[in-house]
C-alpha atoms as a PDB file:
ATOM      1  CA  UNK A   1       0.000   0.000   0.000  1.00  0.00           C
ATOM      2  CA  UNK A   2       1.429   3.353  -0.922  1.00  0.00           C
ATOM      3  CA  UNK A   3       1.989   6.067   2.030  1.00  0.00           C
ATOM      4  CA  UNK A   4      -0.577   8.711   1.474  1.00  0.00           C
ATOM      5  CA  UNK A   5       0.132  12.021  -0.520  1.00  0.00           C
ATOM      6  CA  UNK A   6      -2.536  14.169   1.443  1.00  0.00           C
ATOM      7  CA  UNK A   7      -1.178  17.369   3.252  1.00  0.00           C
ATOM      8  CA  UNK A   8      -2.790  17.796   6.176  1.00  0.00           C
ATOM      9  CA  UNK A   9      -3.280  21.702   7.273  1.00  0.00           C
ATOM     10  CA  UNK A  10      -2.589  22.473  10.832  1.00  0.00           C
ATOM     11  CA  UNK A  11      -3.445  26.218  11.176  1.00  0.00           C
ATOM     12  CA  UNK A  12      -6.082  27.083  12.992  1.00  0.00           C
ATOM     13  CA  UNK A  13      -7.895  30.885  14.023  1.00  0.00           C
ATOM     14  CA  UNK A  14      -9.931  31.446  17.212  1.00  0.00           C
ATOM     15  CA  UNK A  15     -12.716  33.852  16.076  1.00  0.00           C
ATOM     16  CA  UNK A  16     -13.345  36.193  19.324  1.00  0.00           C
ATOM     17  CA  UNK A  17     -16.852  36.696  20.700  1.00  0.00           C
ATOM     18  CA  UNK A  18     -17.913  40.193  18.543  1.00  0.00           C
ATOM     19  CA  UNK A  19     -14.822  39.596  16.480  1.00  0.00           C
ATOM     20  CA  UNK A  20     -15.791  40.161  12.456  1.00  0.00           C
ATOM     21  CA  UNK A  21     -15.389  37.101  10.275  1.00  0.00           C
ATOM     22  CA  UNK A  22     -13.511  39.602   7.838  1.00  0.00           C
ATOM     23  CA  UNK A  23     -10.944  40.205  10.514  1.00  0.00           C
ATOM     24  CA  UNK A  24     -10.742  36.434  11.405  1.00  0.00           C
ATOM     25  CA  UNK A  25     -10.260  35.148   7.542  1.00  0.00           C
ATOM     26  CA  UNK A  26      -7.804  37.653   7.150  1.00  0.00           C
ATOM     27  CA  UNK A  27      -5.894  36.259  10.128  1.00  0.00           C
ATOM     28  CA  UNK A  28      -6.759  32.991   8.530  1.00  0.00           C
ATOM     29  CA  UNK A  29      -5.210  33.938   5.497  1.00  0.00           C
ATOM     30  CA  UNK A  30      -1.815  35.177   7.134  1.00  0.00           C
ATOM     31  CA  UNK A  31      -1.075  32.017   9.135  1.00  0.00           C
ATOM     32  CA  UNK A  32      -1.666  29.759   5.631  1.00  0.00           C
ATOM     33  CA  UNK A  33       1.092  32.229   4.124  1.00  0.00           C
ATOM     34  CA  UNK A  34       3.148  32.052   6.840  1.00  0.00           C
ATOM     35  CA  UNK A  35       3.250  28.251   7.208  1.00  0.00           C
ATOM     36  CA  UNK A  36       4.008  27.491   3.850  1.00  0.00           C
ATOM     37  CA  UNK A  37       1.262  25.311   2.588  1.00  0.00           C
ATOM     38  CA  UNK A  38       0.069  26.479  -0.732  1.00  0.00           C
ATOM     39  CA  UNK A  39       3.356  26.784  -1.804  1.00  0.00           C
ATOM     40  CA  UNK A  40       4.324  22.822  -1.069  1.00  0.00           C
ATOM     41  CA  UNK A  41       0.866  22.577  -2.867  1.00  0.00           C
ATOM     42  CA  UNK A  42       1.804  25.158  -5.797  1.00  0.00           C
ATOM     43  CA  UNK A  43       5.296  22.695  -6.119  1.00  0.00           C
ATOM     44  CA  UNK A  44       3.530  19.424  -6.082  1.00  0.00           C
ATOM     45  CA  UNK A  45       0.396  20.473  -7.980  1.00  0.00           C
ATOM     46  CA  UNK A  46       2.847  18.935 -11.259  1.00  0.00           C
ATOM     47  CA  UNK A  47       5.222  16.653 -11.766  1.00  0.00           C
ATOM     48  CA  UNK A  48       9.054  18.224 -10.858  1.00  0.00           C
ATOM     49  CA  UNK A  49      12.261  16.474 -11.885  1.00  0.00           C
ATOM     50  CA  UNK A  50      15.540  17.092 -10.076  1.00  0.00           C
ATOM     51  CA  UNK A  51      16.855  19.726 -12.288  1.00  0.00           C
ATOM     52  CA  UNK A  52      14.001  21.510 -12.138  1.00  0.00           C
ATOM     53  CA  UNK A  53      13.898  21.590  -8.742  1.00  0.00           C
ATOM     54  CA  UNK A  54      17.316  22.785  -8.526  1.00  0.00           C
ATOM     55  CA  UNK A  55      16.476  25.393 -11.161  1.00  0.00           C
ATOM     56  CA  UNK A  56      13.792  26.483  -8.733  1.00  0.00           C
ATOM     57  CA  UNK A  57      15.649  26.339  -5.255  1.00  0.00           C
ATOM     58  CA  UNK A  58      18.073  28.475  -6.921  1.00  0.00           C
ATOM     59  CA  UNK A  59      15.931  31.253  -8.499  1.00  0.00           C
ATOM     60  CA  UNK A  60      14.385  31.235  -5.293  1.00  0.00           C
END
């Protein structure tokens, strides 16, 4: 059985009592950045050899 390729997300926001949802998706929004997740899922979203992925790092 192959190991599973999911990404499980980790970031979570506690919306305050009178708190806006605006505010709180915003926050939301911040922490995804900050952790890093879309862009694993940006990477893996094709098919990258190993000089491309060097090519990357390095422009990077």
């Amino acid at each position: 059985m192959r190991p599973s390729t999911e990404l499980s997300v980790k970031v979570k926001v506690a919306v305050g009592d009178g708190e806006p949802i605006e505010s709180a998706l915003r926050r939301f929004k911040r922490e995804v950045n900050k952790s890093g997740h879309l862009m694993e899922l940006r990477h893996k979203r094709y098919f990258e050899n190993s000089q491309e992925r060097i090519k990357r790092k390095v422009k990077e």
